[in-house]
Protein backbone atom coordinates (compact mmCIF):
# COMPACT_ATOMS: atom_id res chain seq x y z
CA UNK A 1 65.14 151.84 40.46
CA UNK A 2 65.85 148.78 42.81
CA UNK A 3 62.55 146.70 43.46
CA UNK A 4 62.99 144.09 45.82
CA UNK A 5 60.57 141.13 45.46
CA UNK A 6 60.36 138.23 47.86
CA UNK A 7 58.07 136.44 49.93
CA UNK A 8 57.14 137.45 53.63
CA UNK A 9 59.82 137.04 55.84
CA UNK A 10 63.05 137.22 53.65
CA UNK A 11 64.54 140.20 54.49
CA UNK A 12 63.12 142.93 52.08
CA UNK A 13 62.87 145.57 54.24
CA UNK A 14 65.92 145.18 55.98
CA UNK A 15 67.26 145.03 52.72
CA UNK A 16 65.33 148.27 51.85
CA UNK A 17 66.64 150.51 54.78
CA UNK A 18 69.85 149.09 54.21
CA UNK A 19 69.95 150.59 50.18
CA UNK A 20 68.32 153.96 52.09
CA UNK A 21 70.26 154.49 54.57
CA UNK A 22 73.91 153.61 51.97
CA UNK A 23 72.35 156.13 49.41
CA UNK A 24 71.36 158.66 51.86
CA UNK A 25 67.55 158.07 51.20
CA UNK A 26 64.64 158.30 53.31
CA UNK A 27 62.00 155.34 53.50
CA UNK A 28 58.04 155.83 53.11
CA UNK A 29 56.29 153.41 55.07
CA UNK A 30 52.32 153.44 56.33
CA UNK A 31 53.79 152.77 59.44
CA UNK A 32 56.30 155.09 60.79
CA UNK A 33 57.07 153.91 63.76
CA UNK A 34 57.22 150.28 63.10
CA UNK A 35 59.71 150.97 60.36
CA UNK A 36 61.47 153.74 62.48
CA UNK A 37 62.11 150.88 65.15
CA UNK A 38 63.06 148.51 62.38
CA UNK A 39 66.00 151.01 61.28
CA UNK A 40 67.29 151.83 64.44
CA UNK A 41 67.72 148.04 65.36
CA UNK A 42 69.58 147.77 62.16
CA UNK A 43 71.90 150.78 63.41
CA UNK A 44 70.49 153.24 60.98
CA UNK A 45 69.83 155.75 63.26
CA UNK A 46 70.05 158.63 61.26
CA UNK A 47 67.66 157.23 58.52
CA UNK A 48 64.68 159.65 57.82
CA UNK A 49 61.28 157.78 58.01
CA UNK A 50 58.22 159.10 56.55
CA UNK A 51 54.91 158.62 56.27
CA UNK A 52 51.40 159.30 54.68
CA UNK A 53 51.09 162.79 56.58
CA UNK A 54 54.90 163.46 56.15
CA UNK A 55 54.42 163.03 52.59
CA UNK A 56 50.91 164.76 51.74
CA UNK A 57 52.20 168.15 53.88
CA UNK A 58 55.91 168.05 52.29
CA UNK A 59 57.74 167.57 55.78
CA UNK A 60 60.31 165.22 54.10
CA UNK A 61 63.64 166.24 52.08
CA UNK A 62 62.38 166.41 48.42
CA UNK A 63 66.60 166.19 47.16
CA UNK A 64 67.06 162.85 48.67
CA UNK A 65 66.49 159.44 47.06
CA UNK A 66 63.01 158.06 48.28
CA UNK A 67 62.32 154.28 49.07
CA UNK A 68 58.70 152.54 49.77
CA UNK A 69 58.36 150.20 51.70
CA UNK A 70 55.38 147.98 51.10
CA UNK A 71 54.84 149.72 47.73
CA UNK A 72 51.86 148.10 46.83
CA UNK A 73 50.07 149.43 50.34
CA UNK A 74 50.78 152.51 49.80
CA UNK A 75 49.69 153.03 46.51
CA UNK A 76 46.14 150.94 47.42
CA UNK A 77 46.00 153.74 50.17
CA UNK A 78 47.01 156.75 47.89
CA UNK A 79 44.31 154.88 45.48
CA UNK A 80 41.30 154.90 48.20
CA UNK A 81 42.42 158.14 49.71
CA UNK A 82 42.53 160.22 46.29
CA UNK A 83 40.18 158.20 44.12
CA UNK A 84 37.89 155.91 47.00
CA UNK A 85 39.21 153.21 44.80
CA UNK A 86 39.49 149.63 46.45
CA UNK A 87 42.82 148.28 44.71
CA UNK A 88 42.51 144.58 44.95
CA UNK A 89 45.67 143.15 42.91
CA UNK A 90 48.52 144.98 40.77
CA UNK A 91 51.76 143.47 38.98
CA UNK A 92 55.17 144.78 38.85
CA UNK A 93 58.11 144.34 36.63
CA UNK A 94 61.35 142.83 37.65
CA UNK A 95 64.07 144.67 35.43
CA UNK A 96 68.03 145.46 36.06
């Protein structure tokens, strides 16, 4: 697994739909359309964006590689939607 860790404004996501759409992923993102935008500027046109709903109903290709972008939002929303937890800090580890 690839985790891409940066500050705000370097790139990340680009960098994100970039490893998606070159591994014929899809991305989960809270916001679809933001993202879907995002991807088609980039020229990944073809790049399958999901989201929340997409994911919780199984309207997404379970066979291809998945990719989150803003990981730690969607788990603090998967966290107060399942659990009505309010996730207020996590840490991740940066291995090869």
């Amino acid at each position: 697994m690839k985790v891409i860790a940066r500050p705000v404004g370097t790139g990340k996501t680009r960098e994100l739909l970039y490893e998606a759409w070159s591994n014929n992923g899809q991305v989960l993102s809270l916001n679809k359309r933001a993202i879907q935008s995002k991807a088609e500027a980039y020229g990944y046109v073809d790049l399958p964006i999901i989201d929340w709903n997409d994911l919780l109903y199984g309207e997404y290709n379970k066979n291809k590689p998945l990719y989150i972008d803003n990981a730690e939002y969607v788990f603090a929303e998967y966290l107060k939607d399942t659990f009505e937890l309010n996730l207020e800090g996590l840490n991740v580890n940066l291995e090869d």
